[in-house]
C-alpha atoms as a PDB file:
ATOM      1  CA  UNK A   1      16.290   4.878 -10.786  1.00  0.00           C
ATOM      2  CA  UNK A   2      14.676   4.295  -7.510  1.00  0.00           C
ATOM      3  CA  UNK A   3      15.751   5.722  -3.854  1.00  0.00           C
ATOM      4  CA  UNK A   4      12.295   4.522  -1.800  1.00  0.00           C
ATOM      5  CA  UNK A   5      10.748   1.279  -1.467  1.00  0.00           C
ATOM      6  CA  UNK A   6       8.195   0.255  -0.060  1.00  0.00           C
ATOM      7  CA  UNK A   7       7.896  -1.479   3.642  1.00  0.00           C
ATOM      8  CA  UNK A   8       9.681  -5.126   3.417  1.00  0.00           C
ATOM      9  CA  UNK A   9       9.377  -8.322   5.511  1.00  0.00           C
ATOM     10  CA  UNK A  10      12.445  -9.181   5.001  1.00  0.00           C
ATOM     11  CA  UNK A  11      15.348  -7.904   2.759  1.00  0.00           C
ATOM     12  CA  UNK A  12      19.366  -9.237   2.312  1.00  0.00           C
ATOM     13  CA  UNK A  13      22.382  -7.039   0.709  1.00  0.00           C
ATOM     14  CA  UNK A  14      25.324  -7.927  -0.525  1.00  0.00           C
ATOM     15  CA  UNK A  15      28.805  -6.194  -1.546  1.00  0.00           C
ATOM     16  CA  UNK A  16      29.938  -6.784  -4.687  1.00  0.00           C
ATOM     17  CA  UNK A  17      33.516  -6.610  -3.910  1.00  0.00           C
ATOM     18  CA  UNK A  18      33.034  -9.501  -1.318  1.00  0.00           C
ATOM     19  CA  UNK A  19      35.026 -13.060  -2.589  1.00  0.00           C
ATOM     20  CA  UNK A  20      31.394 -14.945  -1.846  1.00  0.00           C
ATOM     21  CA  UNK A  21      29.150 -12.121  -3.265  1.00  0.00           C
ATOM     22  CA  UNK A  22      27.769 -14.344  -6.132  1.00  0.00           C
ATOM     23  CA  UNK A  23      26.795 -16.961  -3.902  1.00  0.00           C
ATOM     24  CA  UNK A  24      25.235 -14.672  -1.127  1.00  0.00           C
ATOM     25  CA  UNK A  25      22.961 -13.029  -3.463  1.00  0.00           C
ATOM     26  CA  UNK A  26      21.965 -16.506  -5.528  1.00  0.00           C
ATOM     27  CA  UNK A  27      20.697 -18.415  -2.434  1.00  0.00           C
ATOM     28  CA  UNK A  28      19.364 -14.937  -1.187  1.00  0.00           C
ATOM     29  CA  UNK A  29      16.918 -14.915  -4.362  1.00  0.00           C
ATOM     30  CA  UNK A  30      16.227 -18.431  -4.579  1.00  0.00           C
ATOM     31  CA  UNK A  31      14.841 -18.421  -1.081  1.00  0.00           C
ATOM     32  CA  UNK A  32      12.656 -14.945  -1.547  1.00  0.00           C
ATOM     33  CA  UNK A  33      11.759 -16.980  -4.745  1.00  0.00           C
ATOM     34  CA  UNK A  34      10.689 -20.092  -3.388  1.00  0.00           C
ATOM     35  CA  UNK A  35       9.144 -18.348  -0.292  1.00  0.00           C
ATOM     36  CA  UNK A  36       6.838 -16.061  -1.930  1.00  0.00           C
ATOM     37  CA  UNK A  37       6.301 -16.901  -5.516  1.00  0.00           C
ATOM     38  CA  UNK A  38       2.950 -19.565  -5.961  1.00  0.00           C
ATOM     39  CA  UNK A  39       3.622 -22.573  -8.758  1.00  0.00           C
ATOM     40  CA  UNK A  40       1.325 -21.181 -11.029  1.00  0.00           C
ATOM     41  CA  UNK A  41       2.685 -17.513 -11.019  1.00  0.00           C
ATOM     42  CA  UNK A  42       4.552 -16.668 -14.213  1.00  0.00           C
ATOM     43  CA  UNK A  43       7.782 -14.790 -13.575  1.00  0.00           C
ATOM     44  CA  UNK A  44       8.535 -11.392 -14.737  1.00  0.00           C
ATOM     45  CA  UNK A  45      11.902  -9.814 -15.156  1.00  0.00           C
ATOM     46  CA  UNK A  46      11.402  -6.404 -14.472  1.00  0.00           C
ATOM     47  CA  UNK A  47      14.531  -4.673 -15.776  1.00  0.00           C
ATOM     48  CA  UNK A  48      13.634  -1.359 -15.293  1.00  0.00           C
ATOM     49  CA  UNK A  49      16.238   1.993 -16.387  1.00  0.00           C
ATOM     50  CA  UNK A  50      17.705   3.692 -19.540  1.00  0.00           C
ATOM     51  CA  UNK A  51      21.088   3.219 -21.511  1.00  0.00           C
ATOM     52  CA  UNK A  52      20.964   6.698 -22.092  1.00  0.00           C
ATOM     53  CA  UNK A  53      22.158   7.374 -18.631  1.00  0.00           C
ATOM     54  CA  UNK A  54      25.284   5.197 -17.160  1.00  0.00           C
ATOM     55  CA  UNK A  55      23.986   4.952 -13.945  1.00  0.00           C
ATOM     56  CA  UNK A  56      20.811   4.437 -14.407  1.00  0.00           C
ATOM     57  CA  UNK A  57      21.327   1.227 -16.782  1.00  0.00           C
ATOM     58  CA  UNK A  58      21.908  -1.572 -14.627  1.00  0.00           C
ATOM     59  CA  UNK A  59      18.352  -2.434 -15.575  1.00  0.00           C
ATOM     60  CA  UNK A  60      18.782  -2.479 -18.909  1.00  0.00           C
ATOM     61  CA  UNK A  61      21.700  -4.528 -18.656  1.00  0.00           C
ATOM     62  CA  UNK A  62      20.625  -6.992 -16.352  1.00  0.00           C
ATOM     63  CA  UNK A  63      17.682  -7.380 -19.166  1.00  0.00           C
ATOM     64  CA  UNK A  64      20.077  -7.843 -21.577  1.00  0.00           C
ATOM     65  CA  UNK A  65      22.023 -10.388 -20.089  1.00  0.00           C
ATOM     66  CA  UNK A  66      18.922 -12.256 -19.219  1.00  0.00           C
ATOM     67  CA  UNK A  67      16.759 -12.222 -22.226  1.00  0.00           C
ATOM     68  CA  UNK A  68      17.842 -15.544 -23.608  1.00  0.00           C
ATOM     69  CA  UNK A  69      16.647 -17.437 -20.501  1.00  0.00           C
ATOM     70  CA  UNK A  70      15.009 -20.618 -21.584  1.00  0.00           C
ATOM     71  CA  UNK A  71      12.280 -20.761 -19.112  1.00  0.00           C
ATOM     72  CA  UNK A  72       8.351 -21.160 -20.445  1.00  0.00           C
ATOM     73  CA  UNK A  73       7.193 -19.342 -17.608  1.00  0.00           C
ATOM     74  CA  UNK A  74       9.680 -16.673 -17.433  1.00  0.00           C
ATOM     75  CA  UNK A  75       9.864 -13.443 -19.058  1.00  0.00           C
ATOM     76  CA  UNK A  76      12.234 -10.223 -19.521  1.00  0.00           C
ATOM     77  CA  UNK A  77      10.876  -6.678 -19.705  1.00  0.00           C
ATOM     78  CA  UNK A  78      13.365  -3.857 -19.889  1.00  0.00           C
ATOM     79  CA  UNK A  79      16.658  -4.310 -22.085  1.00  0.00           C
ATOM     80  CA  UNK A  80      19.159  -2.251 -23.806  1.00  0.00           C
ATOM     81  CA  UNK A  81      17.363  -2.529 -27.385  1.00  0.00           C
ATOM     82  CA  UNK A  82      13.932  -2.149 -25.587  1.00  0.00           C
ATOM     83  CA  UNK A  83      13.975   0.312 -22.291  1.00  0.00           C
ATOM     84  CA  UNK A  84      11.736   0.027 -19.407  1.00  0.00           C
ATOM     85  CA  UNK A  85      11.642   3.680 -17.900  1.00  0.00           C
ATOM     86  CA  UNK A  86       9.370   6.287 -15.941  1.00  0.00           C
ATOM     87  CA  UNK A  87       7.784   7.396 -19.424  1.00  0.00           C
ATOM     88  CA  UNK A  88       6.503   3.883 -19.996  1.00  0.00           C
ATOM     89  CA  UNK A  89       6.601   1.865 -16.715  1.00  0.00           C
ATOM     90  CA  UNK A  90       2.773   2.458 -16.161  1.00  0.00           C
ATOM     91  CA  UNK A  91       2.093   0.986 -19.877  1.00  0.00           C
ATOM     92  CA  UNK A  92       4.591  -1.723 -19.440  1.00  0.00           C
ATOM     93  CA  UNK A  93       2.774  -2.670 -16.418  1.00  0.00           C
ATOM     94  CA  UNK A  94      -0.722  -2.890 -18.087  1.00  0.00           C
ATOM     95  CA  UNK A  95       0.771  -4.807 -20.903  1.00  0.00           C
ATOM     96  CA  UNK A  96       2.170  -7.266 -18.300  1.00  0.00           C
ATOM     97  CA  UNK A  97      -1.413  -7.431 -16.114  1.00  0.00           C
ATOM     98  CA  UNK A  98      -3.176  -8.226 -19.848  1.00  0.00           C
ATOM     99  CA  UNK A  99      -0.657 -11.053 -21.040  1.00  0.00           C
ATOM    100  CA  UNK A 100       0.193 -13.057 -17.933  1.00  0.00           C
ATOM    101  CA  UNK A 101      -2.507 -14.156 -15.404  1.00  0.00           C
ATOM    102  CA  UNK A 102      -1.449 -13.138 -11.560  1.00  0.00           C
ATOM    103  CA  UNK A 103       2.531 -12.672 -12.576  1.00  0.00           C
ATOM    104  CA  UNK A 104       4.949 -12.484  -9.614  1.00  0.00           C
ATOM    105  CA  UNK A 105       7.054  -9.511 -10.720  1.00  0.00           C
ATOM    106  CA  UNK A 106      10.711  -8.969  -9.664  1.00  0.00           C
ATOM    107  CA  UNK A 107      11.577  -5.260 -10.127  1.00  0.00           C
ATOM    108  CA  UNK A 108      15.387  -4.606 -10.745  1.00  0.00           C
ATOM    109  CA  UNK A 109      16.674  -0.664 -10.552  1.00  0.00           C
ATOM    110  CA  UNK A 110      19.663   1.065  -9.431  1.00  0.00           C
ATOM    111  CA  UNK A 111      19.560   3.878  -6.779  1.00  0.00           C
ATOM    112  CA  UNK A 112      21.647   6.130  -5.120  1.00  0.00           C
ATOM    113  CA  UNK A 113      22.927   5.860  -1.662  1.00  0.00           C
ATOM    114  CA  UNK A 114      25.202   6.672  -0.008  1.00  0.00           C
ATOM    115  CA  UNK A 115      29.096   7.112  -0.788  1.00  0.00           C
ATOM    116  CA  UNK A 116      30.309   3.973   1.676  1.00  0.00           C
ATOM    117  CA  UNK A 117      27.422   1.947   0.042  1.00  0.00           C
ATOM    118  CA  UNK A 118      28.477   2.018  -3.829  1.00  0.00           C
ATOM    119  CA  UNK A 119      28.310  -1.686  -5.034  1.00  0.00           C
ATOM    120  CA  UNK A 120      25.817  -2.783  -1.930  1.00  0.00           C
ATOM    121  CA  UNK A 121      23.215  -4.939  -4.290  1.00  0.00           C
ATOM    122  CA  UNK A 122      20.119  -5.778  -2.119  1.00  0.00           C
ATOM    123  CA  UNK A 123      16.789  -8.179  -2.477  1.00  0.00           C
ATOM    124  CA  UNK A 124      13.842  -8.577  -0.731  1.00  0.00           C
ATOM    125  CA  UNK A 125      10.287  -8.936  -0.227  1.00  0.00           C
ATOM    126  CA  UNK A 126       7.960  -6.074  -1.785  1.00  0.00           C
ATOM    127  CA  UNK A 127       7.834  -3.222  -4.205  1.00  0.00           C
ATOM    128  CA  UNK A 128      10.117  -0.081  -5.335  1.00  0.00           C
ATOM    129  CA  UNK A 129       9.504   3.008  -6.149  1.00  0.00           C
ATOM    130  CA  UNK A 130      10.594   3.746  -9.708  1.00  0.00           C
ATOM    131  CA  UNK A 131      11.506   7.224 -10.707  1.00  0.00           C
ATOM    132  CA  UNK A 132      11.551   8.726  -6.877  1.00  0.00           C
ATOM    133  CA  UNK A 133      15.361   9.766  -7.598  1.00  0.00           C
ATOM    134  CA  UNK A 134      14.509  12.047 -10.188  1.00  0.00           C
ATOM    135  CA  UNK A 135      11.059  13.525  -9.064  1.00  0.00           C
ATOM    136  CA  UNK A 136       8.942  10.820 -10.926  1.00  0.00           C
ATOM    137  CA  UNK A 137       5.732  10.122  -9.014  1.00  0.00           C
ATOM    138  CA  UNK A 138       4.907   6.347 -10.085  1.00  0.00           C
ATOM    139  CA  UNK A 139       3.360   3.613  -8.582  1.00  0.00           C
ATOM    140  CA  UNK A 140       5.057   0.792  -6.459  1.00  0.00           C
ATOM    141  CA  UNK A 141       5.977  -1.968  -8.271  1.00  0.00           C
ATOM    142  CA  UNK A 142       7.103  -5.878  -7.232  1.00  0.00           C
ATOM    143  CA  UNK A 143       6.811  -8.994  -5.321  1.00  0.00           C
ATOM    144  CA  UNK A 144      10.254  -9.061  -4.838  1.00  0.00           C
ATOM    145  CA  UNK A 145      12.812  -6.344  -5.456  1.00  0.00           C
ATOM    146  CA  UNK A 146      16.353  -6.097  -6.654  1.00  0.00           C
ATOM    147  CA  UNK A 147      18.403  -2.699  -6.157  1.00  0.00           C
ATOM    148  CA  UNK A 148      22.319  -1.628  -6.953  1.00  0.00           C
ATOM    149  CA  UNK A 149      23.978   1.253  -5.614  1.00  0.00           C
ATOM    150  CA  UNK A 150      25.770   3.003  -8.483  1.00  0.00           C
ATOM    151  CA  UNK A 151      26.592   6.137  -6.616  1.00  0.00           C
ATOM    152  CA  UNK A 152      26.314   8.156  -3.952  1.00  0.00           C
ATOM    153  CA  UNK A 153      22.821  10.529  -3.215  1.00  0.00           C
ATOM    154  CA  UNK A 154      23.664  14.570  -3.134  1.00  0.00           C
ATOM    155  CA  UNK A 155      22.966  17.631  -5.075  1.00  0.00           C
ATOM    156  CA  UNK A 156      21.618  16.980  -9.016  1.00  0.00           C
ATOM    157  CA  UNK A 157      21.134  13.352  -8.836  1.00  0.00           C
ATOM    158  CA  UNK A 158      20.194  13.350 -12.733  1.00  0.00           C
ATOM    159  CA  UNK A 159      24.058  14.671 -13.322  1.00  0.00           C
ATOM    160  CA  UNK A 160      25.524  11.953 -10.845  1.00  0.00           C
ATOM    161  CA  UNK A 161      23.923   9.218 -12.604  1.00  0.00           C
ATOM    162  CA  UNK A 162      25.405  10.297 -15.902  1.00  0.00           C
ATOM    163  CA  UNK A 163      29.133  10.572 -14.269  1.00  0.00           C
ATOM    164  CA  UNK A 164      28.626   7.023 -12.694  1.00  0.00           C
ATOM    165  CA  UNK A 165      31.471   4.589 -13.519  1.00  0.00           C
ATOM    166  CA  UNK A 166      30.269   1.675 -16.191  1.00  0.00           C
ATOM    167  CA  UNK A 167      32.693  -0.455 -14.804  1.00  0.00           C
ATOM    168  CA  UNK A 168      30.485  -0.457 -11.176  1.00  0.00           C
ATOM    169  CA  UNK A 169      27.181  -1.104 -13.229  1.00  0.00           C
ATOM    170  CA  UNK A 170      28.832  -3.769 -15.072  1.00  0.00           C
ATOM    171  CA  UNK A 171      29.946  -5.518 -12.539  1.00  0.00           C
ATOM    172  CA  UNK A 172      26.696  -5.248 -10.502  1.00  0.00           C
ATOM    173  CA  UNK A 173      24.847  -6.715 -13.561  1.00  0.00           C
ATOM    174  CA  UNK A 174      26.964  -9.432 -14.176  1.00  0.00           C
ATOM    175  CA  UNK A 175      26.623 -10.730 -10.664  1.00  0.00           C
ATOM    176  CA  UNK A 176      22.790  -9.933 -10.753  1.00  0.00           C
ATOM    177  CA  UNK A 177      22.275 -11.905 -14.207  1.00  0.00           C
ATOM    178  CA  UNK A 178      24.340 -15.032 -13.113  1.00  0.00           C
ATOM    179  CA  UNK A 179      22.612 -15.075  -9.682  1.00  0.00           C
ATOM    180  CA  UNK A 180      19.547 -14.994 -11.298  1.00  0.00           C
ATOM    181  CA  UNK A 181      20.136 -17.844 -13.606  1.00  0.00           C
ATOM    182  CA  UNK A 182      21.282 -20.219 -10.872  1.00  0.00           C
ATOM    183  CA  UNK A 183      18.504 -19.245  -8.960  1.00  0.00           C
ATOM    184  CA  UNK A 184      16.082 -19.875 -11.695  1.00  0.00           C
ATOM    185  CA  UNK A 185      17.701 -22.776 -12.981  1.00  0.00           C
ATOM    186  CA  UNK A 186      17.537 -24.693  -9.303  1.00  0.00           C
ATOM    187  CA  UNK A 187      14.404 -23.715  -8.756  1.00  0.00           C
ATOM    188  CA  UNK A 188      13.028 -25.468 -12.116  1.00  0.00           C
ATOM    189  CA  UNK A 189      15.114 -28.549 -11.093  1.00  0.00           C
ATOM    190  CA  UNK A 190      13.805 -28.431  -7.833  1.00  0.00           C
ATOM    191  CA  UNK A 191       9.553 -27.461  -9.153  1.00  0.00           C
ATOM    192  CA  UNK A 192       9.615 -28.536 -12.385  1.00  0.00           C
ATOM    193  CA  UNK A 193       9.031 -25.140 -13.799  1.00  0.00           C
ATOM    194  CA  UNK A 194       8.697 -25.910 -18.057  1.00  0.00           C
ATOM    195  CA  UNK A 195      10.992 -25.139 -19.950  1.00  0.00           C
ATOM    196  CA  UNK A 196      11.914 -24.351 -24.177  1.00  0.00           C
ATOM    197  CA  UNK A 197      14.913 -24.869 -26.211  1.00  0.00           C
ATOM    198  CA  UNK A 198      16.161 -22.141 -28.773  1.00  0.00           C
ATOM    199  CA  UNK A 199      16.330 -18.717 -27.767  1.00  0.00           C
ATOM    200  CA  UNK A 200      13.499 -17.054 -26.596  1.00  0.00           C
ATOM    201  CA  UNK A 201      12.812 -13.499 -27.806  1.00  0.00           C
ATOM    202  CA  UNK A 202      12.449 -10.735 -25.451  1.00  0.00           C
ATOM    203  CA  UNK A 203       9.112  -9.299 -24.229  1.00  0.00           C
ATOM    204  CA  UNK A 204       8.194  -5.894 -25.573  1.00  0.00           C
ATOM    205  CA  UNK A 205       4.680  -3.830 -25.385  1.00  0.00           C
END
């Protein structure tokens, strides 16, 4: 769970409850993805969270909905059966640096905000801050970012994330996972990015 990110050129959010939310945050990602991302960049999935927390596992979900994708060049870190967290973000990251040559990394995390902002999902250009909302001192991470408010920021924000309704996550992942699909999925029609048939298994350390 992040609350700080870093500086951004450019950033778009979109309300979950709105009738055209799916669509907002689709083109939204397909043109941070075809603006910043070079052809030769593999993509990583950066799911990052724990199921161990309800709030805290739109990451994990998100991974989980996307680790199927059927895209050579794409690849999923951080899902329900395989957690990417503050204990082993800075390992996860080395592991990505050592089997993918200059990867464009999308970092996905919820975050707190506040109360009028629950279901605001946001993404832009540059890194997070992973672990901030629960005194984790990590490094940045991301080319592009993806964030959900699950909740609202106060007083014990490791007890609000664990009273957070599933039903809000839920819904923010779905619309994240789909989004990302038809982003991913026009963006190979349109560049010709590779890709495999079957199901592709997930990436783990």
């Amino acid at each position: 769970m992040n609350t700080l990110k870093s500086k951004t050129k450019n950033q778009t959010s979109v309300d979950i409850s709105q009738p055209n939310a799916l669509y907002q945050f689709s083109q939204a990602f397909y043109q941070y993805l075809i603006d910043s991302k070079q052809p030769h960049q593999p993509v990583i999935l950066l799911c990052i969270g724990t199921d161990r927390a309800t709030g805290d596992s739109l990451g994990p979900l998100i991974g989980y909905k996307l680790k199927s994708l059927h895209y050579a060049d794409v690849f999923v870190y951080g899902t329900l059966d395989n957690p990417v967290h503050a204990k082993n973000l800075e390992q996860t990251i080395e592991s990505i640096e050592q089997q993918h040559k200059d990867p464009f990394i999308i970092a996905m995390d919820a975050c707190l905000g506040k109360m009028e902002h629950i279901g605001i999902v946001t993404v832009g250009e540059g890194s997070i801050k992973p672990g901030a909302g629960v005194n984790k001192d990590l490094s940045p991470v991301g080319h592009l970012f993806i964030t959900g408010i699950v909740n609202f920021s106060g007083f014990m924000d490791i007890l609000i994330l664990q009273n957070t309704r599933l039903s809000v996550v839920m819904k923010m992942a779905e619309l994240i996972a789909f989004g990302i699909r038809h982003a991913l999925w026009k963006y190979q029609t349109q560049k010709g990015m590779p890709t495999i048939y079957g199901t592709k298994k997930e990436s783990t350390l």
